[in-house]
Protein backbone atom coordinates (compact mmCIF):
# COMPACT_ATOMS: atom_id res chain seq x y z
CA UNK A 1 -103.49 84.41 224.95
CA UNK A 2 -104.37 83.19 221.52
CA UNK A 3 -101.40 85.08 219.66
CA UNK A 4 -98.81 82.78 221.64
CA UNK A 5 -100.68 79.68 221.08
CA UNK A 6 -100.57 80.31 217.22
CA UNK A 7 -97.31 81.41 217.44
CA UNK A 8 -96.57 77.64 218.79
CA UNK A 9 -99.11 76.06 216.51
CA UNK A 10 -97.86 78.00 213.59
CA UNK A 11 -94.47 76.18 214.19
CA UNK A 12 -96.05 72.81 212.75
CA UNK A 13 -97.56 72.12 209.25
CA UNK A 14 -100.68 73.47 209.28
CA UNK A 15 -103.13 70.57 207.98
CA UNK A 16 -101.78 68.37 210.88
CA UNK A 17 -101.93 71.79 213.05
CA UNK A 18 -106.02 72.02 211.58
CA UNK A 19 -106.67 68.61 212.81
CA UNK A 20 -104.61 68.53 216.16
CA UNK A 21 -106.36 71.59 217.38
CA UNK A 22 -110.49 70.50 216.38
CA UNK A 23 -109.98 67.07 217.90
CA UNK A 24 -108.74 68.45 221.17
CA UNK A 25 -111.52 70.86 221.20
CA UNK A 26 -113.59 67.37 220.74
CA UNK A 27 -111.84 66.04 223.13
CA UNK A 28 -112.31 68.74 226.04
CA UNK A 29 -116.12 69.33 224.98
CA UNK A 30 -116.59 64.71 225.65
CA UNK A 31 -115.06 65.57 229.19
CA UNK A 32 -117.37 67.76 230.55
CA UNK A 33 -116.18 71.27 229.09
CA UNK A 34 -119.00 72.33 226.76
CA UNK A 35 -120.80 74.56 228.64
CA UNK A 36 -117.98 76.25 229.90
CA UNK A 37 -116.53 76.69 226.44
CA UNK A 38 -119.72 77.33 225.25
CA UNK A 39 -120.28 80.39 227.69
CA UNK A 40 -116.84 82.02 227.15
CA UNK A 41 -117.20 82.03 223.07
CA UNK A 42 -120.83 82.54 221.91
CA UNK A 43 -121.96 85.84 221.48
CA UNK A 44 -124.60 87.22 224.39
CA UNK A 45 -126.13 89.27 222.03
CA UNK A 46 -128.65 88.98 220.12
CA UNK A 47 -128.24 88.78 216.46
CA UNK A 48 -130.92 86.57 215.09
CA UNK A 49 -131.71 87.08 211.38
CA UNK A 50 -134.34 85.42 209.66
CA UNK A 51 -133.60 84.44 205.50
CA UNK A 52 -134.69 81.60 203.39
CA UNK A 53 -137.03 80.39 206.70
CA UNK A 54 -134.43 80.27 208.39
CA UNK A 55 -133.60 81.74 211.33
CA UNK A 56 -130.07 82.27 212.18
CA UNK A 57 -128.56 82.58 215.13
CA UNK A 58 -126.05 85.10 214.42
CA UNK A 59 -124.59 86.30 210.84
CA UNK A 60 -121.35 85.33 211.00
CA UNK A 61 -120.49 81.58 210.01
CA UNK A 62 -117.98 79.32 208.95
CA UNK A 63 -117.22 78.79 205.22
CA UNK A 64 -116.98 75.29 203.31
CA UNK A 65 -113.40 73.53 203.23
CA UNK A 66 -112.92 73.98 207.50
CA UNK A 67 -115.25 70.84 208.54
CA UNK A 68 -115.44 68.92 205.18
CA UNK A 69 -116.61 66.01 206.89
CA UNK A 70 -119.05 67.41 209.42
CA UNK A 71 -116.70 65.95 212.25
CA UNK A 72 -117.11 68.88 214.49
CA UNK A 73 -120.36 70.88 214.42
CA UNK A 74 -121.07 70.38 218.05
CA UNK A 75 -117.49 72.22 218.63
CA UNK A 76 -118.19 74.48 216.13
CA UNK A 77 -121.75 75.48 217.61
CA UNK A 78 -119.71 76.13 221.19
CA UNK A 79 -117.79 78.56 219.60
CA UNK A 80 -120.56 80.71 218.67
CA UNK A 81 -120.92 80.56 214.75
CA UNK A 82 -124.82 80.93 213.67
CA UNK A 83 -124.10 78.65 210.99
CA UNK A 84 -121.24 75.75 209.58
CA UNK A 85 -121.05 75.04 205.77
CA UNK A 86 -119.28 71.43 205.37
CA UNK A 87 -118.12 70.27 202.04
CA UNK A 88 -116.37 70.19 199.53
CA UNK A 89 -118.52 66.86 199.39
CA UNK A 90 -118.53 64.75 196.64
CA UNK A 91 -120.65 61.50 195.34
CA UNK A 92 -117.08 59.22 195.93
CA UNK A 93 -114.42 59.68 198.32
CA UNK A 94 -111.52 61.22 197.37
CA UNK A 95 -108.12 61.81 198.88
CA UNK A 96 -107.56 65.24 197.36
CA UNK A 97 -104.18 66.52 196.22
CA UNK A 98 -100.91 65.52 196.99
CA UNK A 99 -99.17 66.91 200.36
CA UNK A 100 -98.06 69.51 201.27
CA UNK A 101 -101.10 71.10 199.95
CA UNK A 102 -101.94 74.06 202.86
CA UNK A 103 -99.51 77.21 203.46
CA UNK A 104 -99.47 79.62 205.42
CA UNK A 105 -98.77 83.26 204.70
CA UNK A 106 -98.21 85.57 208.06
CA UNK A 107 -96.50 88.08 206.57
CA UNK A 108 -100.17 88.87 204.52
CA UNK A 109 -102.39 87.09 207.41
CA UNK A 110 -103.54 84.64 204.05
CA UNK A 111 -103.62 80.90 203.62
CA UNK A 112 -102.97 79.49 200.12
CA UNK A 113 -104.75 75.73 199.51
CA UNK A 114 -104.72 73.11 196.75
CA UNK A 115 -106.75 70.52 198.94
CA UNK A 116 -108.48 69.64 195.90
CA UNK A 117 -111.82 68.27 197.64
CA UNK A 118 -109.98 65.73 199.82
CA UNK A 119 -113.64 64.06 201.58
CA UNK A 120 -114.73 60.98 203.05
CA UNK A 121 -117.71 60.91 200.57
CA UNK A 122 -121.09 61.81 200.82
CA UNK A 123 -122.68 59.05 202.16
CA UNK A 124 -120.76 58.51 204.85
CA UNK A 125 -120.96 62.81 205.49
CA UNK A 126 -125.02 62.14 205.14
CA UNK A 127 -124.65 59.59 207.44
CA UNK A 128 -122.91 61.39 209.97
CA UNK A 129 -125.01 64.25 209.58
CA UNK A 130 -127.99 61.97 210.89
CA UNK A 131 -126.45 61.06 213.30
CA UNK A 132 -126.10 64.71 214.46
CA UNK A 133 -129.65 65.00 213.65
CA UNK A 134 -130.79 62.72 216.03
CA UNK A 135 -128.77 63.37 218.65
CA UNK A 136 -129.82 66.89 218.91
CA UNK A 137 -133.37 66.36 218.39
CA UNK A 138 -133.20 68.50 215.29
CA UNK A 139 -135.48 67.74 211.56
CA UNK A 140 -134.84 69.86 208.42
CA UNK A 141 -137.89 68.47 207.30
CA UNK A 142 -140.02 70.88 208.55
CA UNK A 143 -142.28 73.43 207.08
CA UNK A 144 -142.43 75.75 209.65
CA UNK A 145 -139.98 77.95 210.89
CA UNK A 146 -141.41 78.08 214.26
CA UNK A 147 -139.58 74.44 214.80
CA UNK A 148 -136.12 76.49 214.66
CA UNK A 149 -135.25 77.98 217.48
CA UNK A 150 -132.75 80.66 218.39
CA UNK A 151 -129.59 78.28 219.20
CA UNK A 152 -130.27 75.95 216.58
CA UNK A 153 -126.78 75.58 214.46
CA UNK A 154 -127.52 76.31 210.53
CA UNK A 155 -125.64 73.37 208.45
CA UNK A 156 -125.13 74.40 204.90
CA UNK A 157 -124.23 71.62 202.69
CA UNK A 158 -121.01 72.89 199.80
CA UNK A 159 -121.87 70.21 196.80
CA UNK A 160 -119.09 69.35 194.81
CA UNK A 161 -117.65 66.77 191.34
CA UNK A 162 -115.26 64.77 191.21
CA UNK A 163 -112.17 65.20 190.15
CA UNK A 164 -112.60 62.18 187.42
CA UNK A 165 -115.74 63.04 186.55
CA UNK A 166 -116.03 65.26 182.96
CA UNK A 167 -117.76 68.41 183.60
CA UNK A 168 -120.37 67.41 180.69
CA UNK A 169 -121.36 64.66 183.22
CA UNK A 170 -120.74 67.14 186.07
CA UNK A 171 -124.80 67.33 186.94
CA UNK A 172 -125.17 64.34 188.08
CA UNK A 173 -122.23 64.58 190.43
CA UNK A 174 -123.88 67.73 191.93
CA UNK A 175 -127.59 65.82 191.86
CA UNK A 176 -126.21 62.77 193.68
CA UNK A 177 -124.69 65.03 196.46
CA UNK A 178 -128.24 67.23 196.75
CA UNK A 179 -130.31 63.93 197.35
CA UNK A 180 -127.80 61.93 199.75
CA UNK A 181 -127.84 65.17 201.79
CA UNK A 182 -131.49 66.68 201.39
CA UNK A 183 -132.90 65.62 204.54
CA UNK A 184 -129.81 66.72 206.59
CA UNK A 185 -128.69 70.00 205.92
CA UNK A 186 -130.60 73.41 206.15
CA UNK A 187 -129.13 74.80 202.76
CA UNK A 188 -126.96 73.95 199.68
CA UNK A 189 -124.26 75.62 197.95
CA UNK A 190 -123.43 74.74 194.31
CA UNK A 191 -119.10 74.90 194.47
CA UNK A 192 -117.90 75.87 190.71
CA UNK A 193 -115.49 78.29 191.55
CA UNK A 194 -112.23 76.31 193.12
CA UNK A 195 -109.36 76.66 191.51
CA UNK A 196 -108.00 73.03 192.94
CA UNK A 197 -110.02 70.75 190.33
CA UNK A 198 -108.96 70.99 186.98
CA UNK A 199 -111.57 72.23 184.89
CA UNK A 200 -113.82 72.55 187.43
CA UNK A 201 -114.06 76.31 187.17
CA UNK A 202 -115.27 76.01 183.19
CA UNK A 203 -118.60 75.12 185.12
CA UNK A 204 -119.19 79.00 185.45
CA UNK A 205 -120.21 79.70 182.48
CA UNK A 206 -123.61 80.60 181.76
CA UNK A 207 -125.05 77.71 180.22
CA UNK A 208 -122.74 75.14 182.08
CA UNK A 209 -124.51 76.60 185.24
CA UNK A 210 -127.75 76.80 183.98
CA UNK A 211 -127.79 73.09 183.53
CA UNK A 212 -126.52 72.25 186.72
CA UNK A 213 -129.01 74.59 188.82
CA UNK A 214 -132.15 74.39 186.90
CA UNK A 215 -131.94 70.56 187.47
CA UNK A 216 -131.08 70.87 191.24
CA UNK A 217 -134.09 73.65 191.29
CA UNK A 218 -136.21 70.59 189.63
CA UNK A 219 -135.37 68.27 192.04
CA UNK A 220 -136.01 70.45 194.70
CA UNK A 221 -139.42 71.23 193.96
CA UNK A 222 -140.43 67.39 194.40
CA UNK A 223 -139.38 67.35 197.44
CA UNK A 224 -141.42 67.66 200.58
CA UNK A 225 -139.18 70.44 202.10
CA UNK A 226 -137.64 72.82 199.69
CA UNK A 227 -134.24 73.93 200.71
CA UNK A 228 -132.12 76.76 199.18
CA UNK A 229 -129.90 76.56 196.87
CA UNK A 230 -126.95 78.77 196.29
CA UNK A 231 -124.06 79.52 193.89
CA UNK A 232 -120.30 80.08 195.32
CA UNK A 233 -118.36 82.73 192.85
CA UNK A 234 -114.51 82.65 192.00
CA UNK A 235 -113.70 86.47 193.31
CA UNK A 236 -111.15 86.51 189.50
CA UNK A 237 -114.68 87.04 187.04
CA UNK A 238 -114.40 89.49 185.26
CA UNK A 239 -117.44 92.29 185.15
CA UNK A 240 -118.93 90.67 181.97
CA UNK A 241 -118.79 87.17 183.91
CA UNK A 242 -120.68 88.37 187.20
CA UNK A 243 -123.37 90.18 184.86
CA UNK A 244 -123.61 86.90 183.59
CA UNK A 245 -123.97 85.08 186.80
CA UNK A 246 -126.39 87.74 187.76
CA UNK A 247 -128.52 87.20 184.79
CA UNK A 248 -128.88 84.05 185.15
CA UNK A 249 -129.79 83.89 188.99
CA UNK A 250 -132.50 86.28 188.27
CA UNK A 251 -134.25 84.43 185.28
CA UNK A 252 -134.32 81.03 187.57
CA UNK A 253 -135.00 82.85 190.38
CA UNK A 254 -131.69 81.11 192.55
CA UNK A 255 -132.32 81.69 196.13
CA UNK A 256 -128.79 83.18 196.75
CA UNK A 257 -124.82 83.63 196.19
CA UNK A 258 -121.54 82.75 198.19
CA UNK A 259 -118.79 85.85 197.06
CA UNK A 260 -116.45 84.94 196.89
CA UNK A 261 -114.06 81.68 197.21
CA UNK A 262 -110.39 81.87 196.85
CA UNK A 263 -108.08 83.43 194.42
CA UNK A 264 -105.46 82.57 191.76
CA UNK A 265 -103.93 85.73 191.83
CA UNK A 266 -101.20 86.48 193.97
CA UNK A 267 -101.31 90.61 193.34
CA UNK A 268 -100.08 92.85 196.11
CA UNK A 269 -98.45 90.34 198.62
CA UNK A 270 -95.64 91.27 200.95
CA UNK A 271 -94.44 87.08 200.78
CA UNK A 272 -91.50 87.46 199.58
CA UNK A 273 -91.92 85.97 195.81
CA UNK A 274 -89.46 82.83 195.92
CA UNK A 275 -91.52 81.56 198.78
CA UNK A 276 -94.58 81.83 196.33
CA UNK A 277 -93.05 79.79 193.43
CA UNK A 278 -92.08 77.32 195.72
CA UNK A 279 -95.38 77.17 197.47
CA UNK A 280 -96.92 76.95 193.74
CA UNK A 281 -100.34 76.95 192.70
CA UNK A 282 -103.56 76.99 194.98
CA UNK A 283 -106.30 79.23 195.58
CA UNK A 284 -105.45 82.43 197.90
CA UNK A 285 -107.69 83.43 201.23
CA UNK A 286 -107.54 85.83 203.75
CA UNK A 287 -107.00 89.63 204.53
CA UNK A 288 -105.54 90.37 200.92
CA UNK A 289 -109.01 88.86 199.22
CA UNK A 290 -111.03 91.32 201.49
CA UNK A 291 -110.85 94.72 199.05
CA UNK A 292 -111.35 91.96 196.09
CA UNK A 293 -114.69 90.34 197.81
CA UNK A 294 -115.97 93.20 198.99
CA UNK A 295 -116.06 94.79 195.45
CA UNK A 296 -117.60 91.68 193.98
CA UNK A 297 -120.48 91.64 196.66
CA UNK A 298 -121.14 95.35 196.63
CA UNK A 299 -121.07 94.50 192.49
CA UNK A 300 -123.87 92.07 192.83
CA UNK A 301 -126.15 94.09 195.18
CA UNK A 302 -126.19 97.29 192.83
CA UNK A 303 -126.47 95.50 189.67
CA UNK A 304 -129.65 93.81 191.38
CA UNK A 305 -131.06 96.11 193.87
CA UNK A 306 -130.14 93.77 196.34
CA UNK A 307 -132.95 91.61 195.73
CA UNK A 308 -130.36 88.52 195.72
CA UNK A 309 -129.05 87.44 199.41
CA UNK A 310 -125.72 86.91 199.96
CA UNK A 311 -123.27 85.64 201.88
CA UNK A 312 -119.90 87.31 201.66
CA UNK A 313 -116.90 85.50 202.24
CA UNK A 314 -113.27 86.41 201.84
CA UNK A 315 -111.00 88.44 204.21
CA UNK A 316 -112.74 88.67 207.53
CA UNK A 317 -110.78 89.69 210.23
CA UNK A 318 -112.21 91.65 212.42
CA UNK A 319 -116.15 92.90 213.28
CA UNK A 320 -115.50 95.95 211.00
CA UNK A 321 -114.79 93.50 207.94
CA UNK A 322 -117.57 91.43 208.64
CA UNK A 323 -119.62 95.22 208.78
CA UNK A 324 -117.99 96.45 205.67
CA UNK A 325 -119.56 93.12 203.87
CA UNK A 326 -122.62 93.63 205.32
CA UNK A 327 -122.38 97.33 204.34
CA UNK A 328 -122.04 96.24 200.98
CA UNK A 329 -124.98 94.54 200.67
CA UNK A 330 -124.62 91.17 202.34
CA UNK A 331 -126.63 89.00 204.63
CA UNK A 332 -124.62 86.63 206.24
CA UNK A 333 -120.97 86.42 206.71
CA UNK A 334 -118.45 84.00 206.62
CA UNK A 335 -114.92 83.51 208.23
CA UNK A 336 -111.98 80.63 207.26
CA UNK A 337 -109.02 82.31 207.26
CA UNK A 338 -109.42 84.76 210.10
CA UNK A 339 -110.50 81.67 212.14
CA UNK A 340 -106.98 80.11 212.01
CA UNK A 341 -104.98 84.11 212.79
CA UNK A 342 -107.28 85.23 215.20
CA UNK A 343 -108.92 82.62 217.37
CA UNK A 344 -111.73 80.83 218.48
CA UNK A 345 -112.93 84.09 220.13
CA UNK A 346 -114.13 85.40 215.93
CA UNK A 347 -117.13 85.23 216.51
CA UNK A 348 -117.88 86.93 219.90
CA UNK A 349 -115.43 89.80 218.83
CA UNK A 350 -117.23 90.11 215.21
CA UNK A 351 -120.75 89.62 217.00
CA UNK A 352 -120.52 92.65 219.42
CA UNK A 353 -119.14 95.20 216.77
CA UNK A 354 -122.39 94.07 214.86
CA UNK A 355 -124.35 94.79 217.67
CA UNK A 356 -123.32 98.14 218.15
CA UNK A 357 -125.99 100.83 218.02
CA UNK A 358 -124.17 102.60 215.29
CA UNK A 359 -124.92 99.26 213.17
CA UNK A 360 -127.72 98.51 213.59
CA UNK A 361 -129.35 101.99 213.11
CA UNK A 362 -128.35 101.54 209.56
């Protein structure tokens, strides 16, 4: 049913195609449709997983860049996901890059982006985001994880700069964007690593980074409710660059990773290559990232002995990607791309592969 309702939605651009299709699952969840929606896409199994106090209500999730402005958790949480990351957000609104700035690849099941942050803001996100909170009774201001029950939807919050902003300045871009939305979302992920702000991916090196997270860490510890922080990884580092990463998550003890966000390269694609150059440059997602991310997260794990969580990202498809991340090493999972080829039923599909004996006795 799906594959001819992309194949009509596919024949419109697909930013306008993004936003047609979330506001009339709004619209059909205001009517009266939620629990019906609800009961046909959320997994019956159960996958609960319990990380950073948190208890989740099923691994897989959706990644940073599909609900930037925290518009549509309530739809989201009817389709099953166990947790939404929203973001890119930034201190000051910003329109993002020029359009046409999404394209689709079907002939590699891949999406190539140069949204460049496009947000509303992050006041008017935290804002929102309160809203949310006290409509569905929910505090992230709680010690205890007791308060979080099973269908409670995990909000991670993707912290970005702007685009004017000089990455010497950079930390208090990423500071102003922890504090507006500390009391609102369950976790925070530090964005470095996309290729559609200039400079922005400098960030990653070592001591760039250090600064940036050892004053979010500082911050964190005055607050009431400590919330975790994370790092999101380009998957083009080199070896040396990942050891480097790794080195410095350990010595400041960072509560976890994202691997990986999109790519630059454009290796290995069956788009033919005159439809590339025009398309131009943007960061790459989807099925041809999966080999690449998996790599990277495996990397991580045996370089550490697992003992840093992560949430692998990058080519997820089908419930035997999301097990051949978690094979790797991972924790949690998340989907983007494979949302827009295969459906709003992602999650439910991915969910009862993961709960298949042969998984879990692993």
């Amino acid at each position: 049913m799906y594959k001819l309702l992309r194949n009509i939605l596919f024949l419109f651009p697909p930013e306008w195609t993004h936003y047609f299709s979330m506001n009339w699952l709004k619209f059909l969840c205001s009517i009266g449709f939620k629990k019906l929606i609800k009961k046909f896409y959320c997994p019956k199994s159960n996958l609960e997983l319990e990380i950073w106090n948190l208890r989740f209500p099923n691994r897989v999730g959706l990644g940073a860049g599909f609900d930037k402005n925290a518009k549509y958790l309530r739809e989201l949480e009817c389709l099953g996901f166990g947790f939404v990351e929203i973001g890119t957000v930034t201190p000051l609104p910003q329109q993002g890059n020029d359009k046409p700035r999404l394209f689709r690849l079907p002939k590699d099941k891949a999406l190539i982006n140069r949204m460049g942050f496009n947000n509303e803001g992050v006041k008017k996100v935290a804002e929102r985001l309160r809203q949310w909170s006290i409509v569905n009774g929910q505090s992230r201001n709680t010690h205890s994880p007791l308060t979080i029950h099973h269908s409670r939807l995990i909000i991670g919050g993707n912290i970005g700069k702007n685009k004017m902003t000089a990455n010497e300045d950079a930390w208090r871009d990423y500071e102003t964007c922890f504090r507006e939305l500390h009391p609102y979302v369950d976790y925070f992920v530090v964005n470095v690593s996309s290729p559609n702000t200039p400079g922005l991916r400098e960030l990653q090196e070592k001591e760039s980074l250090r600064k940036i997270l050892t004053h979010l860490q500082g911050i964190n510890k005055t607050m009431a409710v400590q919330k975790p922080l994370l790092l999101k990884i380009a998957p083009d580092l080199t070896h040396e660059q990942i050891d480097d990463v790794i080195d410095l998550a350990m010595e400041i003890k960072l509560d976890g990773l994202v691997a990986t966000n999109t790519t630059t390269s454009r290796e290995g694609l069956t788009t033919h290559q005159s439809q590339l150059t025009k398309i131009g440059a943007g960061g790459l997602s989807g099925l041809p990232l999966k080999h690449r991310s998996t790599e990277v997260v495996k990397y991580i794990c045996g370089k550490t002995n697992n003992q840093i969580p992560i949430i692998a990202s990058g080519g997820i498809f089908s419930g035997a990607d999301a097990k051949e991340k978690l094979d790797a090493g991972a924790s949690l999972v998340q989907v983007w791309t494979g949302f827009i080829y295969e459906g709003p039923g992602i999650v439910k599909k991915n969910c009862k592969t993961l709960n298949n004996p042969s998984f879990n006795s692993q």
